[in-house]
N, C-alpha and C. Protein backbone atom coordinates (compact mmCIF):
# COMPACT_ATOMS: atom_id res chain seq x y z
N UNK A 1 52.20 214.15 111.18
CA UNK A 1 52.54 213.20 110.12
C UNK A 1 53.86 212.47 110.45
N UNK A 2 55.02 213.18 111.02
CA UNK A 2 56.13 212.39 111.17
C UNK A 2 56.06 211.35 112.53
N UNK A 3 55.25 212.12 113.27
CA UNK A 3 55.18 210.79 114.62
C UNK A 3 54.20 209.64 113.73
N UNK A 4 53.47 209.69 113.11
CA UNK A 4 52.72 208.64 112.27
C UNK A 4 53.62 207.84 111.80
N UNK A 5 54.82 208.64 111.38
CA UNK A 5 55.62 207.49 110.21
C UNK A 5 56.79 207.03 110.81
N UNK A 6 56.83 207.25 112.71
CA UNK A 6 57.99 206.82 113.37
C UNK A 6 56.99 205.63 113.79
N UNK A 7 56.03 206.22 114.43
CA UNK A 7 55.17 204.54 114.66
C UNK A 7 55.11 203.70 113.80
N UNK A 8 54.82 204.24 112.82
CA UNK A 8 54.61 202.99 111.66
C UNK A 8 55.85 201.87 111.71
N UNK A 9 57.00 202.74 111.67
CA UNK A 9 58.61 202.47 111.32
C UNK A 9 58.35 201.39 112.35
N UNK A 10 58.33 201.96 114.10
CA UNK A 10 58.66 201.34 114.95
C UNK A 10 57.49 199.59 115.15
N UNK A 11 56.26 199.76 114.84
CA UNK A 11 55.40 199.01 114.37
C UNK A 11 55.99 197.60 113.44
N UNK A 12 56.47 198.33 112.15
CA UNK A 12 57.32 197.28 111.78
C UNK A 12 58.52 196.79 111.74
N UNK A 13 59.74 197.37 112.51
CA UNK A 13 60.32 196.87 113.13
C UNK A 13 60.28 195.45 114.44
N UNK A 14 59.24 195.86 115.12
CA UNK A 14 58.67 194.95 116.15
C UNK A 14 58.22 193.76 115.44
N UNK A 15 57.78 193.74 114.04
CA UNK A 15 56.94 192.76 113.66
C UNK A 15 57.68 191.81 113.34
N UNK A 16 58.78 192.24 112.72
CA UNK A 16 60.20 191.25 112.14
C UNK A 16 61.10 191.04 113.29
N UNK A 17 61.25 192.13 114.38
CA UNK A 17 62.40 192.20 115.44
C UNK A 17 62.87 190.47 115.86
N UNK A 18 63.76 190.40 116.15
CA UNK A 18 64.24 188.87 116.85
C UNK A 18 63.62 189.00 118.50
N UNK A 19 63.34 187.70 118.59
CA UNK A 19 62.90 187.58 120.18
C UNK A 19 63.59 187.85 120.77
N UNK A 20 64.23 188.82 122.19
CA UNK A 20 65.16 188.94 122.97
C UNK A 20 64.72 188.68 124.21
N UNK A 21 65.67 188.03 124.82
CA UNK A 21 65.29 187.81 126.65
C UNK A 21 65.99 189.45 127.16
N UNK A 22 65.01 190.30 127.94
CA UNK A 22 64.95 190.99 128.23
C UNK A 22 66.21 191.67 129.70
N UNK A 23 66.07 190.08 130.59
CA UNK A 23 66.67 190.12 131.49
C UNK A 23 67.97 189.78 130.74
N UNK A 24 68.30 189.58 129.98
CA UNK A 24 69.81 188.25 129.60
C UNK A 24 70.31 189.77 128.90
N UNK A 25 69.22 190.40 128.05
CA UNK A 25 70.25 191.52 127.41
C UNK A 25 70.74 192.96 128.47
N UNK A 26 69.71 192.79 129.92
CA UNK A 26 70.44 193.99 130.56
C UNK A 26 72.28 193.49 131.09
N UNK A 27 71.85 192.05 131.42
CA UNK A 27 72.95 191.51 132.21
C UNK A 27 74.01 191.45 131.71
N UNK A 28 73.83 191.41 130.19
CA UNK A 28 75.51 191.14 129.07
C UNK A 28 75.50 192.63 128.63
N UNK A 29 74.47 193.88 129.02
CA UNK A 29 74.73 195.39 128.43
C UNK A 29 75.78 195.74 129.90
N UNK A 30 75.42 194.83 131.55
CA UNK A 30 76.13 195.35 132.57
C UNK A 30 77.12 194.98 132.37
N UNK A 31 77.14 193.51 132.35
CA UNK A 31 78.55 193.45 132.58
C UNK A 31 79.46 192.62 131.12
N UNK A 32 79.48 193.15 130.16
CA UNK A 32 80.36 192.83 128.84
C UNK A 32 81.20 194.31 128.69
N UNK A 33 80.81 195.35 129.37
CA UNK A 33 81.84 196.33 128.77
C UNK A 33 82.82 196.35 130.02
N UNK A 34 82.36 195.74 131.33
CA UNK A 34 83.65 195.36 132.23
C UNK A 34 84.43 194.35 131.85
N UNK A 35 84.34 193.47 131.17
CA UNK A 35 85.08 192.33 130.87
C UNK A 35 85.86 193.00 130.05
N UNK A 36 85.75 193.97 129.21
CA UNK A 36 86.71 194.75 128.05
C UNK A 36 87.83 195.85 128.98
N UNK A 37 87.91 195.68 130.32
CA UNK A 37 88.66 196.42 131.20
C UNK A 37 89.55 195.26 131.87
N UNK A 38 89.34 193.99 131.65
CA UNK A 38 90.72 192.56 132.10
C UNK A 38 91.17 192.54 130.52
N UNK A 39 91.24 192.85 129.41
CA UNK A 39 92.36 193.13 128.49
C UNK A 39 93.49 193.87 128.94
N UNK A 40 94.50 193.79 128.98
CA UNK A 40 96.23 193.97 129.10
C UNK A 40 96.31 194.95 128.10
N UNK A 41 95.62 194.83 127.40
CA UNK A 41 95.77 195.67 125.83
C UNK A 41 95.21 196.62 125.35
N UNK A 42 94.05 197.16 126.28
CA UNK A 42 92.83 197.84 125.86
C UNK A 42 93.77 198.85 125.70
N UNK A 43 94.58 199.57 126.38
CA UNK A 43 95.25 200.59 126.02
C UNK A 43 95.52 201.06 124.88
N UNK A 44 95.68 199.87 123.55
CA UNK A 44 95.91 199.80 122.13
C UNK A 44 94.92 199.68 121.52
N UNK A 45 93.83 199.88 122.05
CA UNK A 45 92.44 199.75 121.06
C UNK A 45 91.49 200.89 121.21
N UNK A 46 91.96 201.76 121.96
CA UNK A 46 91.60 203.03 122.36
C UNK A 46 91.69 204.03 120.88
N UNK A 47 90.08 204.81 120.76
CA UNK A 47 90.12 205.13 119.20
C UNK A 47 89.80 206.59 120.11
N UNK A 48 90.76 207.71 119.80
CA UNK A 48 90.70 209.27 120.01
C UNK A 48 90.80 209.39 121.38
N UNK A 49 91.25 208.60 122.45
CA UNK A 49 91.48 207.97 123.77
C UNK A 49 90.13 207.84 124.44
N UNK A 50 89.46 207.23 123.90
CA UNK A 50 88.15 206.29 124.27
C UNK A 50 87.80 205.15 123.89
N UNK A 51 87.37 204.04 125.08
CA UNK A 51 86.90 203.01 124.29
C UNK A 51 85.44 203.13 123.46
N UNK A 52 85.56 202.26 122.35
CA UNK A 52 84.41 202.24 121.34
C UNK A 52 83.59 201.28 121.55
N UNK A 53 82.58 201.20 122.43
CA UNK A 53 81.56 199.63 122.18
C UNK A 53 81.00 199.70 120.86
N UNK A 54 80.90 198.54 119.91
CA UNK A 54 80.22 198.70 119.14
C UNK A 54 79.25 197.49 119.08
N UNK A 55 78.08 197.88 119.24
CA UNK A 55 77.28 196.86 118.37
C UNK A 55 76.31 197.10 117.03
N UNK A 56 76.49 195.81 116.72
CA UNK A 56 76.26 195.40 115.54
C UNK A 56 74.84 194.91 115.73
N UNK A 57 73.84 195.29 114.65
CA UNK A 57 72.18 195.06 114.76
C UNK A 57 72.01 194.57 113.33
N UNK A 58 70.98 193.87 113.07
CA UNK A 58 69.90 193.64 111.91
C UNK A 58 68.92 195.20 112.17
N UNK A 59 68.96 195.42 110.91
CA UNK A 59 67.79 196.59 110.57
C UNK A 59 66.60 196.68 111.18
N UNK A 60 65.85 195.20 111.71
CA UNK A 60 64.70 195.35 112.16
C UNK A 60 64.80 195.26 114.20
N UNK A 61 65.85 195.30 114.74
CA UNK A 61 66.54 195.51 115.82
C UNK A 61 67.25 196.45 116.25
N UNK A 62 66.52 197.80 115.31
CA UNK A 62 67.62 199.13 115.59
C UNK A 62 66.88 199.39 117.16
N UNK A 63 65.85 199.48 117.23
CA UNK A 63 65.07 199.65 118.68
C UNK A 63 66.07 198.91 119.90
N UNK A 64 66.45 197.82 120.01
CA UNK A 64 66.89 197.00 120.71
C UNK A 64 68.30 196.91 121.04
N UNK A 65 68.83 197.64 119.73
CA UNK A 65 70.63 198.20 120.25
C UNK A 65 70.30 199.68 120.51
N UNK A 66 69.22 200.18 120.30
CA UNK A 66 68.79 201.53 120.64
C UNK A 66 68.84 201.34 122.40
N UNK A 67 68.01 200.65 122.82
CA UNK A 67 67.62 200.44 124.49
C UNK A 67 68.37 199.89 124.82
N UNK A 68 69.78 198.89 124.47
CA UNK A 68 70.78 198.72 125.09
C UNK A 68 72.43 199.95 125.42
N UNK A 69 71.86 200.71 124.30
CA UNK A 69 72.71 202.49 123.85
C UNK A 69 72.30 203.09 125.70
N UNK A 70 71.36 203.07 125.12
CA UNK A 70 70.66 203.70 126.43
C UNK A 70 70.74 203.24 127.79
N UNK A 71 70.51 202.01 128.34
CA UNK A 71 70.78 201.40 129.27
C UNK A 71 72.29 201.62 130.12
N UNK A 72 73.34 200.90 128.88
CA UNK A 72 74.32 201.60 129.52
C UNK A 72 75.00 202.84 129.84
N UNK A 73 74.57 203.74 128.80
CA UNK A 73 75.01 205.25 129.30
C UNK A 73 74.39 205.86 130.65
N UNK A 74 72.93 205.23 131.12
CA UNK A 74 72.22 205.24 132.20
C UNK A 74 73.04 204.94 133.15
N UNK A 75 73.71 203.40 132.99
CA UNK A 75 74.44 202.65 133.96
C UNK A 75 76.09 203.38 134.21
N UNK A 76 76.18 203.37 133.29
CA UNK A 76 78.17 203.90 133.40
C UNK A 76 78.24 205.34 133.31
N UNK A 77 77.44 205.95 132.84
CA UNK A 77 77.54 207.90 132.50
C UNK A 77 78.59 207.80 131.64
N UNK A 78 78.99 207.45 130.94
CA UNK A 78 80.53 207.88 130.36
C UNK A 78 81.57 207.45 130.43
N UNK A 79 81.62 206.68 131.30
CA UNK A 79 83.10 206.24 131.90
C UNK A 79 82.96 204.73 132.45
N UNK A 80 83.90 203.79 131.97
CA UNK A 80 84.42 202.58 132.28
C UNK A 80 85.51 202.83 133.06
N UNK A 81 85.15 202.54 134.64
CA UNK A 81 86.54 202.64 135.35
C UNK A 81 87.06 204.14 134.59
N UNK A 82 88.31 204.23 134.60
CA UNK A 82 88.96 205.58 133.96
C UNK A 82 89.04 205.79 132.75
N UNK A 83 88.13 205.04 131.95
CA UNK A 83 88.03 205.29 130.51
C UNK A 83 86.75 206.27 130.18
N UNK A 84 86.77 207.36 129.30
CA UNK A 84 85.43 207.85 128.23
C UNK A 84 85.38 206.79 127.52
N UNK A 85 84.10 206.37 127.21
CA UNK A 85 83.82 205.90 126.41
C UNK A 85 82.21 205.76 125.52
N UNK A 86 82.42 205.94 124.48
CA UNK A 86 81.56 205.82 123.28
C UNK A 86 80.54 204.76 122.96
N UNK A 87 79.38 204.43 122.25
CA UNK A 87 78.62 203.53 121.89
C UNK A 87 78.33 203.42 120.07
N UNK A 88 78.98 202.66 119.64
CA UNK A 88 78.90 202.81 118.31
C UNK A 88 77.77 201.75 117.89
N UNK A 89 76.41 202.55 116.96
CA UNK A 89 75.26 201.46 116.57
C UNK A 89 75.70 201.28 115.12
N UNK A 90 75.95 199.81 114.91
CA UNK A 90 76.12 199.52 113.27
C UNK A 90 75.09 199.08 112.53
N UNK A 91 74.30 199.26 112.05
CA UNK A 91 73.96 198.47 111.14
C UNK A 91 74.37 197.25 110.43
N UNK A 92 74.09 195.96 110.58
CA UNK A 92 75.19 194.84 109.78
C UNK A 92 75.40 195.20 108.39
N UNK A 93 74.46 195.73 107.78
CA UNK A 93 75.22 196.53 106.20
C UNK A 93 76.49 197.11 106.16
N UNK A 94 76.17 198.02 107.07
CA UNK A 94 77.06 198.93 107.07
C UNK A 94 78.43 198.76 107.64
N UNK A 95 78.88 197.71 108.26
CA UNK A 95 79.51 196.86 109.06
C UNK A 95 80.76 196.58 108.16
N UNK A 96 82.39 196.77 108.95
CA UNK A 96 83.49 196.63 107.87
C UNK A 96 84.47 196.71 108.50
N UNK A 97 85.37 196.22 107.77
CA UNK A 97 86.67 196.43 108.37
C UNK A 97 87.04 198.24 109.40
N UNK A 98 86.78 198.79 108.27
CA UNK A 98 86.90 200.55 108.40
C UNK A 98 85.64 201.10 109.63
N UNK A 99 85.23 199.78 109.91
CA UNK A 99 84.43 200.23 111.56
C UNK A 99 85.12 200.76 112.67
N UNK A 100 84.87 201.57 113.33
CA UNK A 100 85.46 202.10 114.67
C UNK A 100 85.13 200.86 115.98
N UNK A 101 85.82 200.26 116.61
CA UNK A 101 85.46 199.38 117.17
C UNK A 101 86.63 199.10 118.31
N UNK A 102 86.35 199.37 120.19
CA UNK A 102 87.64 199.12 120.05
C UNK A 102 87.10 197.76 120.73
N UNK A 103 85.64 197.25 120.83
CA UNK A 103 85.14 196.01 120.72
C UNK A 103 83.74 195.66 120.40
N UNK A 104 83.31 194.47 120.28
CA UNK A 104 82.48 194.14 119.24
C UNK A 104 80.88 193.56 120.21
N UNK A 105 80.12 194.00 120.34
CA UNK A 105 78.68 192.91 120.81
C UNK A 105 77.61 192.81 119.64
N UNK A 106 77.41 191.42 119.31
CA UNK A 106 76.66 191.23 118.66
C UNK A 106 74.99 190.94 118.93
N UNK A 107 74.32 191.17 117.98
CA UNK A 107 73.09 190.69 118.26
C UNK A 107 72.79 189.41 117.32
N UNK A 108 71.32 189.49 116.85
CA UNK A 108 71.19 188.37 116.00
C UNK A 108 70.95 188.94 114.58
N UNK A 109 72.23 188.37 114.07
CA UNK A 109 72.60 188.80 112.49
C UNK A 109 72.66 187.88 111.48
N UNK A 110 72.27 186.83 112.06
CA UNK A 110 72.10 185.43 111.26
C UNK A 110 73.13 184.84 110.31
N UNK A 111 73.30 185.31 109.14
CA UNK A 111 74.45 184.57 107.89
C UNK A 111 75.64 185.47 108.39
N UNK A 112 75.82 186.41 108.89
CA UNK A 112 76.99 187.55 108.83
C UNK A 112 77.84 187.56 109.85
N UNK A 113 77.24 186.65 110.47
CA UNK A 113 77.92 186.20 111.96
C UNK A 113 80.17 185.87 111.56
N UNK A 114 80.06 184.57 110.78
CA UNK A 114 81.22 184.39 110.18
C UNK A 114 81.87 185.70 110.12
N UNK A 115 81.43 186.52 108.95
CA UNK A 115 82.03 187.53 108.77
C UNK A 115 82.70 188.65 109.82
N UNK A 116 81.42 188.76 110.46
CA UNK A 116 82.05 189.73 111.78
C UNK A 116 82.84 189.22 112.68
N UNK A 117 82.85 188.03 112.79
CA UNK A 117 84.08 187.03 113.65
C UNK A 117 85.47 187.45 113.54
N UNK A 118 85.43 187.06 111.69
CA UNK A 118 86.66 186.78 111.04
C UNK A 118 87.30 188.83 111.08
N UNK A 119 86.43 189.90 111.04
CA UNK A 119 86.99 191.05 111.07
C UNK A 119 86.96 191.33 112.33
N UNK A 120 86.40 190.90 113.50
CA UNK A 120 86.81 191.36 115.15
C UNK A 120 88.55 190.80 115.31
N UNK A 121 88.39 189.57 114.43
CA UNK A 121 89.91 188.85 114.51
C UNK A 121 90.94 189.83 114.43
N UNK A 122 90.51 190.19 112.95
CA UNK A 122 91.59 190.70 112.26
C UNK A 122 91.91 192.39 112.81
N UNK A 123 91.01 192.80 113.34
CA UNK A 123 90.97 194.24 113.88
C UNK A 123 91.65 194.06 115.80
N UNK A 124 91.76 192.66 116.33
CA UNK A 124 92.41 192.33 116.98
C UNK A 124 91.38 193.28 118.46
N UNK A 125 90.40 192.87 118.15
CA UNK A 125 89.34 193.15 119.36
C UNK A 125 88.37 192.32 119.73
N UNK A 126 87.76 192.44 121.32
CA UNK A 126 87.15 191.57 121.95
C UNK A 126 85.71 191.54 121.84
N UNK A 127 85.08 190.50 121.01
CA UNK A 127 83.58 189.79 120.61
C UNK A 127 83.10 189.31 121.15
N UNK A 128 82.21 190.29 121.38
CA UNK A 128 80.86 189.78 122.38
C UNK A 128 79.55 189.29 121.83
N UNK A 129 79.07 188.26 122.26
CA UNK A 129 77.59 187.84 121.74
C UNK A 129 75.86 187.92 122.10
N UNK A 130 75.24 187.84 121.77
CA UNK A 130 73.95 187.85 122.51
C UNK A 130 73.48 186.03 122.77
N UNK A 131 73.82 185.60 121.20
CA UNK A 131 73.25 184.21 121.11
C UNK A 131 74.87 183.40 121.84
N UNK A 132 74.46 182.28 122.54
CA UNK A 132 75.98 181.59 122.58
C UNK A 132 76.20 180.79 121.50
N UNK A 133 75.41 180.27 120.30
CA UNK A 133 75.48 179.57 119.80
C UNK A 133 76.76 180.30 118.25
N UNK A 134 76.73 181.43 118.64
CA UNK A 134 77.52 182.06 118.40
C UNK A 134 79.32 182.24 118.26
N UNK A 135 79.45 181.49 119.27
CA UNK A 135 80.79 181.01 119.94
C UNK A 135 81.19 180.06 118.81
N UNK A 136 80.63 179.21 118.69
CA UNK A 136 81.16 178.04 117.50
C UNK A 136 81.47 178.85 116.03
N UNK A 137 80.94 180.14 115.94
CA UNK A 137 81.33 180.71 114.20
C UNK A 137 82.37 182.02 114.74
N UNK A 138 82.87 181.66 115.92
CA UNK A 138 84.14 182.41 115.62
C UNK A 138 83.99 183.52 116.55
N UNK A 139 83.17 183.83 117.65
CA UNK A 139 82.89 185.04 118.78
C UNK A 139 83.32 184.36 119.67
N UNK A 140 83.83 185.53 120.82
CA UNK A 140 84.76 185.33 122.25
C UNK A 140 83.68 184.64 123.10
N UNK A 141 83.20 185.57 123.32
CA UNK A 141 82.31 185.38 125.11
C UNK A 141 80.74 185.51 124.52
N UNK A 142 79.64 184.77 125.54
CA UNK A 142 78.22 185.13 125.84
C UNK A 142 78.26 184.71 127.48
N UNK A 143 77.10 185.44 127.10
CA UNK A 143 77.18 185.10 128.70
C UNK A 143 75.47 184.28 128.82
N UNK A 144 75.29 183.22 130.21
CA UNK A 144 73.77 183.08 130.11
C UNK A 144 73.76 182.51 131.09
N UNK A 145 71.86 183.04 131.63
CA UNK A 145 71.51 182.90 133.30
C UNK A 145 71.42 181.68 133.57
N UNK A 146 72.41 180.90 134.34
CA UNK A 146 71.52 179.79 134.48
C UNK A 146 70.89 179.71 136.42
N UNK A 147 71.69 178.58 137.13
CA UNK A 147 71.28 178.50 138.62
C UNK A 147 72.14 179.98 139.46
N UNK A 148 73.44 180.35 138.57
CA UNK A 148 73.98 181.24 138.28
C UNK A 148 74.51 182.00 137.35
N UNK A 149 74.83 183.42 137.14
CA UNK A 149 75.16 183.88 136.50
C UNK A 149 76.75 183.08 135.47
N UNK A 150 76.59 182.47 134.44
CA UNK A 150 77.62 182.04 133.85
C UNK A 150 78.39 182.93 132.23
N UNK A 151 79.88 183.10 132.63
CA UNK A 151 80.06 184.06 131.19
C UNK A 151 81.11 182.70 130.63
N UNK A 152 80.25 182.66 129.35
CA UNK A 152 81.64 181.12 128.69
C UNK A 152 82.20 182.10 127.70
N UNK A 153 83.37 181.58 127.10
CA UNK A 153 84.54 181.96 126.40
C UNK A 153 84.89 180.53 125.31
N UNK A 154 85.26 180.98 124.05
CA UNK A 154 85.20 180.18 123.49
C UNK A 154 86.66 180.68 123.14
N UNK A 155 87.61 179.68 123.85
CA UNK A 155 89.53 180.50 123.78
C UNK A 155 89.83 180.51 122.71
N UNK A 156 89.51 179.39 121.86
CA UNK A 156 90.64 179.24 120.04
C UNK A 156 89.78 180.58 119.61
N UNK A 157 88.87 181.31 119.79
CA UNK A 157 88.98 182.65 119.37
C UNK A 157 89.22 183.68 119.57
N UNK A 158 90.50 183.71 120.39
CA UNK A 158 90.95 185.02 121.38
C UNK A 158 91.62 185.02 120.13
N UNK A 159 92.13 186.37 119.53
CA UNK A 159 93.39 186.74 118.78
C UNK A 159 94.32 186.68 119.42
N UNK A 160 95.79 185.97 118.96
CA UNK A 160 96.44 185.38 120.62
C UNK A 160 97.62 187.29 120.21
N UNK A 161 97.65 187.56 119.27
CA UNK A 161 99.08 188.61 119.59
C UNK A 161 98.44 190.11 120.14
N UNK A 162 96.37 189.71 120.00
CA UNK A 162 96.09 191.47 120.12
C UNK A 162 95.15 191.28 121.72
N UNK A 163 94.65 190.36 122.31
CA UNK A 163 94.60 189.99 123.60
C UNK A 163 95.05 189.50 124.75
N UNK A 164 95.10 190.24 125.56
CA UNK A 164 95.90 189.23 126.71
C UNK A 164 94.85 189.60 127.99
N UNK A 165 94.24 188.79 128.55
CA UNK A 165 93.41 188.68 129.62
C UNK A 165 94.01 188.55 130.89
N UNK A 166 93.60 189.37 131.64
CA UNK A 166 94.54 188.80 133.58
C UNK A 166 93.94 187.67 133.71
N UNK A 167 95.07 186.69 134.17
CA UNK A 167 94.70 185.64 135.06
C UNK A 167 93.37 185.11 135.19
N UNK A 168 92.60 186.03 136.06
CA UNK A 168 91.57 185.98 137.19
C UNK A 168 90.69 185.97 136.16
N UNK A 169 90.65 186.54 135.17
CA UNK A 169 89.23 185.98 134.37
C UNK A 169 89.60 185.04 133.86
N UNK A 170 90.20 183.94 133.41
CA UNK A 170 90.28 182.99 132.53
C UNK A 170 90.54 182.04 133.61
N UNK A 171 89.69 182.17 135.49
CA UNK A 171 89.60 181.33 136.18
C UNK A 171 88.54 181.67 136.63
N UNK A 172 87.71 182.61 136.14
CA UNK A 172 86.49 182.73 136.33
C UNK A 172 85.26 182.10 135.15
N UNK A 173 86.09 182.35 133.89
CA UNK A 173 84.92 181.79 132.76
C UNK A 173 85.42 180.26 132.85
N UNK A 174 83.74 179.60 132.13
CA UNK A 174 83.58 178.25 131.52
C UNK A 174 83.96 178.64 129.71
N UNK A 175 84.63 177.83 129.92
CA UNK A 175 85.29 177.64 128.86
C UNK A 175 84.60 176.60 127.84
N UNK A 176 83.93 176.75 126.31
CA UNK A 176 83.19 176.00 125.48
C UNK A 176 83.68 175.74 124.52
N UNK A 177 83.52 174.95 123.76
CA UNK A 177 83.77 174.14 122.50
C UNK A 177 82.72 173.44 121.78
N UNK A 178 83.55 172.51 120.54
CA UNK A 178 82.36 172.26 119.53
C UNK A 178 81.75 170.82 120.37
N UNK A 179 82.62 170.11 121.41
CA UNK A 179 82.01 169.08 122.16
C UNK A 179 80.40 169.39 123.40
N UNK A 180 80.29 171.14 124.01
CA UNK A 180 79.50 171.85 124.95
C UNK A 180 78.23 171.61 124.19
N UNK A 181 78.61 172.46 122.68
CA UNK A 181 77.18 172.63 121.80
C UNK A 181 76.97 171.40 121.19
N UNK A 182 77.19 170.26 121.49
CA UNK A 182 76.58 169.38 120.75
C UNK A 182 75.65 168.22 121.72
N UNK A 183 76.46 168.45 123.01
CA UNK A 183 75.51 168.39 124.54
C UNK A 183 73.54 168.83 124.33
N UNK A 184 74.40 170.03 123.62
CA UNK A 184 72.76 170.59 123.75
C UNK A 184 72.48 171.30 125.11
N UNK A 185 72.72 172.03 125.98
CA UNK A 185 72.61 172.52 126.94
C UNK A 185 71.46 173.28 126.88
N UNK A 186 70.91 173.37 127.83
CA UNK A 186 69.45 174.10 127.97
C UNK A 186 70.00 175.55 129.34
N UNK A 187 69.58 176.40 128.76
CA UNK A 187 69.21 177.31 129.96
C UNK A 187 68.79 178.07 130.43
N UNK A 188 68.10 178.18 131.81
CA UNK A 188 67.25 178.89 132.76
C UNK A 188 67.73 180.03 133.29
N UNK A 189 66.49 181.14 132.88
CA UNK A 189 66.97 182.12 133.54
C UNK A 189 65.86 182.17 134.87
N UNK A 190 66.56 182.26 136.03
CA UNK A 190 66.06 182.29 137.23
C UNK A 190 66.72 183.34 138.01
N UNK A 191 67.77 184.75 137.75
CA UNK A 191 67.89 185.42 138.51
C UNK A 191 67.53 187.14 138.37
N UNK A 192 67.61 187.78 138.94
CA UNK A 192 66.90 189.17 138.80
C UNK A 192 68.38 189.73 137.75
N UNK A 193 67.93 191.04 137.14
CA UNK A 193 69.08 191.91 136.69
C UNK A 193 69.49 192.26 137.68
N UNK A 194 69.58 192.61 139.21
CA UNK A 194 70.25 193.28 140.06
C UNK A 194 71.42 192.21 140.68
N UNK A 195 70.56 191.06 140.51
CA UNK A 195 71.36 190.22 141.48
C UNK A 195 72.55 189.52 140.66
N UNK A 196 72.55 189.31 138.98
CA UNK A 196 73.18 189.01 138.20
C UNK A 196 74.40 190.48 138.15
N UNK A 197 73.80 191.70 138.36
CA UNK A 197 74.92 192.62 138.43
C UNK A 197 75.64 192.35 139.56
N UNK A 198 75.20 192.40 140.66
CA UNK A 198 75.48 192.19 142.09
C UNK A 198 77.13 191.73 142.08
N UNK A 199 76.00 190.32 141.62
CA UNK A 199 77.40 188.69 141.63
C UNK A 199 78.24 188.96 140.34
N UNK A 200 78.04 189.10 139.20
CA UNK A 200 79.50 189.44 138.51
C UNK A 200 80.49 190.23 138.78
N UNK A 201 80.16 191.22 139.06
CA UNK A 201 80.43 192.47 139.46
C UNK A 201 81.52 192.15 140.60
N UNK A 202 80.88 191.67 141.86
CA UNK A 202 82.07 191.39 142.85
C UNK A 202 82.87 190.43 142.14
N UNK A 203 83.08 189.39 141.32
CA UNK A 203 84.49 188.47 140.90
C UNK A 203 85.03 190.05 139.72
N UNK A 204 84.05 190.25 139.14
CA UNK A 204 85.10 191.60 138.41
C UNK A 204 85.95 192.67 139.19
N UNK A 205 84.97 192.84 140.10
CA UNK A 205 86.21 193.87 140.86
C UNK A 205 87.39 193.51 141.48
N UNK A 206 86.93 192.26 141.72
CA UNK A 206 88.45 191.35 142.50
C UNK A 206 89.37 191.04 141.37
N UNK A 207 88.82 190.76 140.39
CA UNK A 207 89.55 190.71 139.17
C UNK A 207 90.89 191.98 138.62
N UNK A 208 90.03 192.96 139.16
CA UNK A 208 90.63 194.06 138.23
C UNK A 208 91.78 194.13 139.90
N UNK A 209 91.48 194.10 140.58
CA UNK A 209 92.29 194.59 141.32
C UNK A 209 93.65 193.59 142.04
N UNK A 210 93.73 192.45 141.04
CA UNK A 210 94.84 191.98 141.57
C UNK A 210 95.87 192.55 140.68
């Protein structure tokens, strides 16, 4: 009877779930919790001396921050570079100031987006997105496949006194605004998950190590 009523669950979850590009969410599960290792600051956002990923889901997408939970503990075992670190699944209900967070990836949460912006601000941690369209209501970074792997940053939403980024990434991202999204940009995903890890991965490590 209870595997009946997890299928069922999982059944309708799928039915409402948001469309996800499959490849786009391994590539921002690889490499968004390295980008949270070029903060200057992470040191101060460290909750019980671990970093906290948290993402944030719609109810009918618990499956989908479920298999991204999973993915990366597969990928990292535990550890960012010399950090433990944690995977916190929120529920957007449940979602608040009094969240453990020592940064933020979003999925698709539709009206609540604002909100979680305005408290990644104020909690003075780094917001990550799934959608880029995202960037314009107040989130840091998305990332998306195009001829190459591209991660944009949307700067007027860095918290300027609780972030400080090395150099080398803020000469590695495209940088967006409300002039990018009104372009309308279209984009193609044309590269494998390995090869999108591959290539970020080497400008991150050069990154971390100047």
């Amino acid at each position: 009877m209870k595997k009946i009523i997890l299928l069922h669950l999982a059944l309708f979850n799928l039915a409402f779930a948001y469309n996800y590009d499959e490849v786009l969410l391994k590539a921002q599960a690889s490499i968004f919790p390295k980008i949270m290792l070029l903060d200057k600051k992470l040191e101060y956002k460290l909750i019980d001396g671990k970093i906290v990923y948290t993402i944030i889901y719609d109810k009918s997408d618990y499956f989908t921050a479920l298999d991204i939970n999973n993915f990366i503990n597969t990928k990292y075992k535990g550890y960012l570079d010399k950090y433990a670190y944690r995977i916190n699944l929120v529920e957007i209900s449940d979602f608040s100031q009094r969240t453990e967070a020592s940064s933020i990836y979003v999925l698709h949460v539709g009206k609540y987006i604002k909100k979680i912006a305005t408290i990644a601000k104020e909690k003075g941690v780094i917001s990550f997105s799934y959608d880029i369209n995202n960037l314009k209501n107040g989130l840091m970074f998305s990332l998306s496949i195009e001829k190459s792997i591209v991660l944009y940053l949307e700067k007027r939403n860095i918290p300027s006194q609780d972030v400080d980024f090395v150099d080398s990434l803020l000469q590695m991202v495209r940088f967006i605004d409300s002039k990018t999204f009104n372009e309308k940009i279209i984009f193609n995903d044309v590269l494998t998950p390995k090869l999108i890890y591959v290539n970020i991965v080497k400008k991150l490590s050069f990154s971390r190590s100047i």
